[in-house]
Protein backbone atom coordinates (compact mmCIF):
# COMPACT_ATOMS: atom_id res chain seq x y z
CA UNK A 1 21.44 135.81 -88.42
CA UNK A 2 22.89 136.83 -84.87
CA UNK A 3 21.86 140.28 -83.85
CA UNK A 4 23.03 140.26 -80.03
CA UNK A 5 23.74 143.24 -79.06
CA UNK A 6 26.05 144.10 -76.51
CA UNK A 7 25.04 145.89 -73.96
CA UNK A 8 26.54 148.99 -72.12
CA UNK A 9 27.99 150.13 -68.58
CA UNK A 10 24.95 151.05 -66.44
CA UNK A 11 24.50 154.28 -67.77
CA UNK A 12 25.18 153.98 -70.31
CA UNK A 13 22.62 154.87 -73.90
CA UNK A 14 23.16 151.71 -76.80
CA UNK A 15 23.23 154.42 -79.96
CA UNK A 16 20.03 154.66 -81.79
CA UNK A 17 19.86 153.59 -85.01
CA UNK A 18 17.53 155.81 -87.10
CA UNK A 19 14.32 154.46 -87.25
CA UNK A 20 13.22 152.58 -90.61
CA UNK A 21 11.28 154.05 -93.41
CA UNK A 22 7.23 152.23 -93.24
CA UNK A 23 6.95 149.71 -95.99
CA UNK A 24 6.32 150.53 -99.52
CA UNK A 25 3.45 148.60 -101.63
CA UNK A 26 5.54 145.29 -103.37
CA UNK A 27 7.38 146.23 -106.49
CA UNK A 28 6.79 149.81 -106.17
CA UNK A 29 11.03 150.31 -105.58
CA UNK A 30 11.72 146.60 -106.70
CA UNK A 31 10.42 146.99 -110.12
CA UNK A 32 13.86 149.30 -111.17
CA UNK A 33 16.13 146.45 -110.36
CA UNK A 34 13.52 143.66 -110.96
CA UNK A 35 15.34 142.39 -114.09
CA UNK A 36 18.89 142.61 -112.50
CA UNK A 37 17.49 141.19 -109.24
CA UNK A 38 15.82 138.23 -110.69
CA UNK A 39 18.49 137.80 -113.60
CA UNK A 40 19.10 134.11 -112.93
CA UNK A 41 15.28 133.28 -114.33
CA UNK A 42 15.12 131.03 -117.29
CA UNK A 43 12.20 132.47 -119.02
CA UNK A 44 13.17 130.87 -122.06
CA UNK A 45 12.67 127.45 -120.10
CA UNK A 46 9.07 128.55 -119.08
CA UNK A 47 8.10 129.49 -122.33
CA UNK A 48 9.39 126.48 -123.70
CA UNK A 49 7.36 124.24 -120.61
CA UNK A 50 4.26 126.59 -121.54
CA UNK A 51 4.29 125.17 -124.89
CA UNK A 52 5.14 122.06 -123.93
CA UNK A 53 1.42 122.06 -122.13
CA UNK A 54 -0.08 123.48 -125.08
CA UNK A 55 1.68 120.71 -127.64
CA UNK A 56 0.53 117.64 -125.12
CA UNK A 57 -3.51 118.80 -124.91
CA UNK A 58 -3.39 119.61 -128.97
CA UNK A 59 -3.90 123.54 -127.90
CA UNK A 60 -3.39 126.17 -130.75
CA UNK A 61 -3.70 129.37 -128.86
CA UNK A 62 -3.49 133.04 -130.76
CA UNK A 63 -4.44 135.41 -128.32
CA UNK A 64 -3.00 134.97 -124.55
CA UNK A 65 -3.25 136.92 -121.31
CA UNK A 66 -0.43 136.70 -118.83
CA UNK A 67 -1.75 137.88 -115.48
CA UNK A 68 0.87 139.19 -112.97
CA UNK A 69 3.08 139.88 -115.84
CA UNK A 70 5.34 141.92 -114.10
CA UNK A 71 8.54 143.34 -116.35
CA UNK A 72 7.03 141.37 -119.29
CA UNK A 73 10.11 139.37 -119.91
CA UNK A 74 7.45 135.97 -120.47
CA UNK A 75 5.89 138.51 -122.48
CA UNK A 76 8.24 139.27 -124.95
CA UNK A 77 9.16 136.02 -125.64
CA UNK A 78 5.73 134.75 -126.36
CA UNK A 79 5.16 137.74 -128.23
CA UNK A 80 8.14 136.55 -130.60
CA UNK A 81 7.11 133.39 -131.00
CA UNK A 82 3.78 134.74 -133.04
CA UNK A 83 1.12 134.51 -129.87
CA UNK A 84 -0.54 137.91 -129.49
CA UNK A 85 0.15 138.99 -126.15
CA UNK A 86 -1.78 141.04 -123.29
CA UNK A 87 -0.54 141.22 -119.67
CA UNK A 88 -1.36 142.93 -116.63
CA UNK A 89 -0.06 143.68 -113.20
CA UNK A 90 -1.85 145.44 -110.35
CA UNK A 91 2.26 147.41 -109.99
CA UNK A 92 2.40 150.26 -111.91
CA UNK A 93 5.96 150.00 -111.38
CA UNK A 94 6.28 146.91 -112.78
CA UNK A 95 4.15 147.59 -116.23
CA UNK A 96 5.81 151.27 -116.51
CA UNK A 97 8.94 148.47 -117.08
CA UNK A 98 7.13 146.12 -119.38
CA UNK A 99 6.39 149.10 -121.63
CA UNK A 100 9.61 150.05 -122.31
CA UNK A 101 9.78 147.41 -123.44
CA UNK A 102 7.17 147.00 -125.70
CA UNK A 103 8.22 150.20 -127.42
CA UNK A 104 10.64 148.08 -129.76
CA UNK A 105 8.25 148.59 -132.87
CA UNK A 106 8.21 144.88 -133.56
CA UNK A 107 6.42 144.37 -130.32
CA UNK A 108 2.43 143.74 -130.92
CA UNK A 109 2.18 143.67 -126.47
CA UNK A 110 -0.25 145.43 -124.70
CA UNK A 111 0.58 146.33 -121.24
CA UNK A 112 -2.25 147.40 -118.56
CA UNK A 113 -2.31 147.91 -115.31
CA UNK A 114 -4.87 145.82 -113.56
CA UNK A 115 -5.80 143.53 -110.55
CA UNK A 116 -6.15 140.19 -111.29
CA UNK A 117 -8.34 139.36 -108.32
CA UNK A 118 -10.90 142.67 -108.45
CA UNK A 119 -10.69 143.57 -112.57
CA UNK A 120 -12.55 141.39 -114.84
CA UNK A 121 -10.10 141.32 -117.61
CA UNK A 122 -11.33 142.79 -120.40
CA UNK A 123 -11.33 141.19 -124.18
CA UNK A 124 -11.21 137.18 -124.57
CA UNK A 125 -8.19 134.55 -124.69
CA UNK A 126 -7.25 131.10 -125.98
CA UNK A 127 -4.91 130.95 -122.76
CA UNK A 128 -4.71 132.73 -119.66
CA UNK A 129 -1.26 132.66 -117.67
CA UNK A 130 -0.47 133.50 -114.29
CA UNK A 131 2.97 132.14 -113.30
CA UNK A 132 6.34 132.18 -111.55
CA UNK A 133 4.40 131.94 -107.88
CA UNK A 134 2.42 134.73 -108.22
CA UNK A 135 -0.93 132.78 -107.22
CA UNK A 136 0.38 133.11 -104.20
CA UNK A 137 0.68 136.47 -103.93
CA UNK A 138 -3.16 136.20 -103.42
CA UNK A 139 -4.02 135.99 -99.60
CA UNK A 140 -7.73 134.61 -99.40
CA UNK A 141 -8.65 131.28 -100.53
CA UNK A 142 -11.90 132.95 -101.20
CA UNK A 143 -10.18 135.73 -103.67
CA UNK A 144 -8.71 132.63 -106.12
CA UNK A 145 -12.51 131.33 -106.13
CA UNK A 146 -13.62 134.83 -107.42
CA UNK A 147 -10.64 135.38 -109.39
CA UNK A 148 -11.14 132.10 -111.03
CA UNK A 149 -14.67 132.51 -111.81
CA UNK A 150 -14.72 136.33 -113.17
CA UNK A 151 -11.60 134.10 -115.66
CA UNK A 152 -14.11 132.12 -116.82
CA UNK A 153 -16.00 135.14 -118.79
CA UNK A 154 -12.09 135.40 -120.80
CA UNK A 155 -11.55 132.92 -121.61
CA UNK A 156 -12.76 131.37 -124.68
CA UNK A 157 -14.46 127.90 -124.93
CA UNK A 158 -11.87 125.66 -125.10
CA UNK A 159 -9.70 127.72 -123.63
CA UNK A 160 -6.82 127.10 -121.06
CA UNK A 161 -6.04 128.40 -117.43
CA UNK A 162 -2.22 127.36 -116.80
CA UNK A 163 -0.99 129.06 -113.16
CA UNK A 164 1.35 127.65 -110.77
CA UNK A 165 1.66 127.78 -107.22
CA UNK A 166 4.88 127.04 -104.50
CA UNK A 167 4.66 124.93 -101.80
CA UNK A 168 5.45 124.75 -98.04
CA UNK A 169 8.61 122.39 -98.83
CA UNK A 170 9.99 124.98 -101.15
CA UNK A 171 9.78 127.78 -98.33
CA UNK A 172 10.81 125.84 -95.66
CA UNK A 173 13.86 124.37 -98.13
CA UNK A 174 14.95 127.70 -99.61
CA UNK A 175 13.03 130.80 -98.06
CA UNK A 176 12.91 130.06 -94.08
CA UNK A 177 15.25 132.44 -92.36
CA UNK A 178 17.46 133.05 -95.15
CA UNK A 179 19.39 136.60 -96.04
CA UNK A 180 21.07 137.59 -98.98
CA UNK A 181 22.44 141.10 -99.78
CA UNK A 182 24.16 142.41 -103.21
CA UNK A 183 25.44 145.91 -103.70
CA UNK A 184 26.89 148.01 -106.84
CA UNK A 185 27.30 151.41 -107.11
CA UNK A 186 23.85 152.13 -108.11
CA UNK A 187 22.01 150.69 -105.31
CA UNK A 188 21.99 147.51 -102.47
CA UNK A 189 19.40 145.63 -101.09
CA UNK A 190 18.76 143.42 -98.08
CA UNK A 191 16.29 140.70 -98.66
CA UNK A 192 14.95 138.71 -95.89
CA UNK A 193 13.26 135.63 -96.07
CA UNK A 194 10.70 133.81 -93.55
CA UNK A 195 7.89 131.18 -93.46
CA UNK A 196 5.97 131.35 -90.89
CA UNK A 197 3.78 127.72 -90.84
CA UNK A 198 1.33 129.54 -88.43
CA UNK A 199 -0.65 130.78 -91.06
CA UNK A 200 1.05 129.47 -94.21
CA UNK A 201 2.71 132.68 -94.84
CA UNK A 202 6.11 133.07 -96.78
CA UNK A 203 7.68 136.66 -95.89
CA UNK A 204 10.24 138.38 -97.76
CA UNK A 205 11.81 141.83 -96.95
CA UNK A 206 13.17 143.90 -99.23
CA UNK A 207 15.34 146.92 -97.83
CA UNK A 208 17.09 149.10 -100.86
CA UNK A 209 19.27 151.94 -100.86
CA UNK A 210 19.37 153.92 -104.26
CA UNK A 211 22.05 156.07 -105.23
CA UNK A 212 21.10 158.95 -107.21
CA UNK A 213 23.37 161.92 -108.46
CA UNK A 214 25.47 161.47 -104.90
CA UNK A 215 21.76 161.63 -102.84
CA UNK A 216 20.43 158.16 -101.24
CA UNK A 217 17.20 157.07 -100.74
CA UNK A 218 16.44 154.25 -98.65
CA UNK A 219 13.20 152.71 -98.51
CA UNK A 220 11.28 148.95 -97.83
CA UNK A 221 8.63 146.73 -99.19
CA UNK A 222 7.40 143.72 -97.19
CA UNK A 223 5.76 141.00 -99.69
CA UNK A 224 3.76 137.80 -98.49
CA UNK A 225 2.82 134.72 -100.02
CA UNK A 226 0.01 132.29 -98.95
CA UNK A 227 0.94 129.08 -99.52
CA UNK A 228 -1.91 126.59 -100.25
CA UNK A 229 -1.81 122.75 -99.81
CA UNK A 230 -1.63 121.39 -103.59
CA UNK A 231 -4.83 119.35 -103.55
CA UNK A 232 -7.00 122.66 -102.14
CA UNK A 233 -5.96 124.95 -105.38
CA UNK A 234 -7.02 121.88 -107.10
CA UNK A 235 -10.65 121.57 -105.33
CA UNK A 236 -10.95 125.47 -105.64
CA UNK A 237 -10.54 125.28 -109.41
CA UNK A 238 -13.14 122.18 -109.40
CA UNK A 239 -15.29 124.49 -107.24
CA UNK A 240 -15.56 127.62 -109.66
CA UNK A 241 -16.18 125.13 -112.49
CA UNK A 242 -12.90 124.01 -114.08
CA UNK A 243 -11.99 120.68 -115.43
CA UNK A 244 -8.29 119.73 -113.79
CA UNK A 245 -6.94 118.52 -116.56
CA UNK A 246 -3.33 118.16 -114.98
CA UNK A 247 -1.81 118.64 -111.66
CA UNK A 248 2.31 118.54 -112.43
CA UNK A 249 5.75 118.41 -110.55
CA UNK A 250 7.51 121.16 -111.48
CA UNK A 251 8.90 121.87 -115.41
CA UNK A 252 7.50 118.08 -115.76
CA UNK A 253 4.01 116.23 -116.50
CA UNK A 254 5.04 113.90 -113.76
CA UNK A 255 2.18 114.05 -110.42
CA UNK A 256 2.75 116.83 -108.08
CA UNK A 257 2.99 116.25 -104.57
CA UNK A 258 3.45 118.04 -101.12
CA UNK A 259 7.35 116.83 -101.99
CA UNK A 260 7.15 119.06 -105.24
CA UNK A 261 9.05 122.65 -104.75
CA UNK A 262 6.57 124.14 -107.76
CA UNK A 263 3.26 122.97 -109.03
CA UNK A 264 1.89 123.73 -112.49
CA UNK A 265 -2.40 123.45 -112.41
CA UNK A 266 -3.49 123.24 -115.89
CA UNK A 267 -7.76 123.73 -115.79
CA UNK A 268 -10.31 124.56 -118.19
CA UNK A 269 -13.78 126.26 -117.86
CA UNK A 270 -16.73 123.33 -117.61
CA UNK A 271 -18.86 124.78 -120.69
């Protein structure tokens, strides 16, 4: 995007623009137009490539976790299709969402909030999700490796780990200095996008304006990504003690690659 400025007669003062708000956590302001924002997800397709996964290793899961579960829209869906359902986020935001939705009395979803990376998960799982990127979303190599062994007391034996991560193809494809804007009359939002290859990082800006009863508020959030080389989140999960029991292209159970935009990691806990 072009942001010359002109500049002035000597003298002459460019107008200051106010200065901007300091960032917000993520998702703290996101999470009220999350659903809207994020509208053209399939989840349907996920679910359907989640149970795909558990189909091809003969996997019967009841009871699953979905870490990172964000509005709970995977949630909900798994929840109607008869597994019984827990997810957490670390954005209160995001589960204050989720549990309006679960209020629909046929819902059997429990919604906590809750780090993946620094809360043992309490109670134990058949599967344990943690998708749509948000792997990534984790900064430290050496985080995942406690993250995926504190998993390994959840989980139960037999069990299934099924995350998936982006890659450096897909940022520098889609998210390298990219902007896109939408406004209605409830709120706008500027969201810009950068990778910077330095240190693996994918950047994305969020800049909203809510309109509330005639006032506006205007705040930011600033979220990053790590993004990890696919054969490293492999060797981490080998590391903690995981089997690898599939390493696919994304949506497919074809091999995964640098090439691939998404990669699906499907491990279990060495007994």
């Amino acid at each position: 995007m072009n942001t010359r400025r002109e500049e002035g007669k000597p003298g002459e003062h460019a107008p200051q623009e106010p200065p901007l708000a300091a960032f917000e956590p993520p998702y703290s302001h996101l999470a009220r137009i999350y659903d809207h924002v994020m509208r053209h997800v399939d989840y349907t397709r996920w679910a359907n490539y989640i149970q795909s996964v558990f189909t091809r290793l003969g996997a019967t899961p009841e009871d699953v976790l979905e870490l990172a579960c964000g509005t709970g829209a995977l949630a909900c869906i798994l929840d109607d299709r008869g597994y019984r359902v827990t997810g957490i986020d670390r954005s209160a935001s995001m589960i204050a969402v989720a549990r309006q939705k679960a209020l629909d009395p046929r819902r059997t979803i429990r919604f906590q909030v809750g780090d993946m990376v620094r809360l043992p998960p309490s109670g134990s799982y058949d599967a344990v999700l943690c998708l749509y990127d948000s792997i990534n979303y984790v900064m430290e190599e050496a985080d995942i490796l406690a993250m995926l062994y504190r998993l390994r007391a959840a989980i139960k034996p037999g069990g299934l780990f099924v995350f998936d991560a982006c890659t450096e193809i897909n940022s520098r494809r889609y998210f390298h200095n990219q902007v896109d804007r939408e406004s209605n009359g409830d709120f706008s939002y500027i969201r810009r996008c950068e990778y910077v290859p330095d240190t693996c990082t994918q950047v994305n800006e969020f800049q909203f304006i809510f309109n509330r009863e005639g006032k506006r508020h205007s705040t930011r959030e600033r979220h990053e990504q790590r993004i990890y080389p696919v054969a490293r989140l492999a060797q981490v999960c080998r590391e903690a003690g995981y089997h690898v029991l599939g390493v696919f292209d994304g949506f497919t159970f074809d091999a995964a690659s640098e090439r691939s935009n998404r990669v699906h990691y499907v491990v279990r806990p060495v007994p």
